[in-house]
Protein backbone atom coordinates (compact mmCIF):
# COMPACT_ATOMS: atom_id res chain seq x y z
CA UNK A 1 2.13 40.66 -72.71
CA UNK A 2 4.49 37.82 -71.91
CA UNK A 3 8.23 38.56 -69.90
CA UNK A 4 9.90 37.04 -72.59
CA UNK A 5 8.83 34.18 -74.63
CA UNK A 6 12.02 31.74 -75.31
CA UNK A 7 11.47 30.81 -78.64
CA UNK A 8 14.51 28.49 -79.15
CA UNK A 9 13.05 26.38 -76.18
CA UNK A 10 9.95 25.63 -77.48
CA UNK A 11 11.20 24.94 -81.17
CA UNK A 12 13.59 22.74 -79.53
CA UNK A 13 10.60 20.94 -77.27
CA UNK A 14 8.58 20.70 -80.36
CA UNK A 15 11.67 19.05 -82.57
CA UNK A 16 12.02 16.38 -79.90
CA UNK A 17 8.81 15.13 -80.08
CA UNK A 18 8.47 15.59 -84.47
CA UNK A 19 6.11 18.05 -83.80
CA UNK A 20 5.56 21.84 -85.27
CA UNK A 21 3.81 25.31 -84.15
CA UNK A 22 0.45 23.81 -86.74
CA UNK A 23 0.57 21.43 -83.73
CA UNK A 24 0.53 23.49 -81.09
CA UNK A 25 -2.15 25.88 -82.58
CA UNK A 26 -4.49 22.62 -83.07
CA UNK A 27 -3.80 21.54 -79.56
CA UNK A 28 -4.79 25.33 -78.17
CA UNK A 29 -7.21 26.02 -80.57
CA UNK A 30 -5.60 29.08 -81.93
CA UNK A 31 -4.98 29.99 -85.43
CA UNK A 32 -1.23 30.08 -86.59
CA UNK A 33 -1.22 33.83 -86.33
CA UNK A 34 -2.06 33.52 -82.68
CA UNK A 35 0.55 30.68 -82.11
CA UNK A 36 2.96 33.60 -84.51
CA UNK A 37 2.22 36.32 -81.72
CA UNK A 38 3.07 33.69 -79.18
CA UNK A 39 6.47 33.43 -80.36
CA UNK A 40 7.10 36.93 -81.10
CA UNK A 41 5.94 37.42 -77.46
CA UNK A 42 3.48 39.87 -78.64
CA UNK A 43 0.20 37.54 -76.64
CA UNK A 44 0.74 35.59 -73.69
CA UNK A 45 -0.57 32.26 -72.95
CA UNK A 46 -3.27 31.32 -70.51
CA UNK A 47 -3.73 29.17 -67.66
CA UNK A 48 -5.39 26.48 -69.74
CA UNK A 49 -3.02 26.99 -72.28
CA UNK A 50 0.22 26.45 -70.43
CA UNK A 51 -1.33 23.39 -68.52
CA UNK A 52 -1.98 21.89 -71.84
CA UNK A 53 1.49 22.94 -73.30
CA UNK A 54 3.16 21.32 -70.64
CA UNK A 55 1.00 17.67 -70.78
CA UNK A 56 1.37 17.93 -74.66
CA UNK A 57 5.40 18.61 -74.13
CA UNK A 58 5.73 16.41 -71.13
CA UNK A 59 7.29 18.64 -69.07
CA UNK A 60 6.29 20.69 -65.72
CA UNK A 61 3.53 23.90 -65.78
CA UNK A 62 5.95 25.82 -64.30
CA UNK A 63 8.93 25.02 -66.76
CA UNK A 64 6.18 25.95 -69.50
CA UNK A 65 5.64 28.96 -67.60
CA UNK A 66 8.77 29.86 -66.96
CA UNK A 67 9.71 29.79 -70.63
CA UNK A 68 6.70 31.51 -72.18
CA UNK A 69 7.18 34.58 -69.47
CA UNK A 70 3.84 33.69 -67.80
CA UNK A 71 3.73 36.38 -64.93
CA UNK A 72 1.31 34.05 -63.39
CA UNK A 73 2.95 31.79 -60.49
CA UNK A 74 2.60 27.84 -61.28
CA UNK A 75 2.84 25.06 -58.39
């Protein structure tokens, strides 16, 4: 399970560039519920799925990281 999942950060990310969560669960392949258990930090995200996060967001893997409460260490 994630650290801590900061929700405001990503709805903020996602605002900035007119997108929504539907986007993010087309862009990781998950269903909505999956992208809701995200948020709730009740699943973590993967590898893949931060690496993507961040190119889709245009920001660094290890800001993603970092914000999602990925225990996993990001260069």
């Amino acid at each position: 399970m994630a650290l801590f999942f900061d929700q405001a950060w990503f709805d903020a990310q996602l605002k900035e560039l007119g997108a929504t969560r539907d986007d993010v669960a087309r862009l990781l392949k998950l269903s909505q519920e999956q992208v809701a258990e995200l948020w709730k930090d009740q699943r973590e995200l993967r590898g893949a799925e931060v690496q993507a996060l961040a190119a889709y967001l245009k920001t660094a893997v290890s800001e993603v990281a970092s914000r999602a409460g990925v225990s996993t260490r990001w260069s």
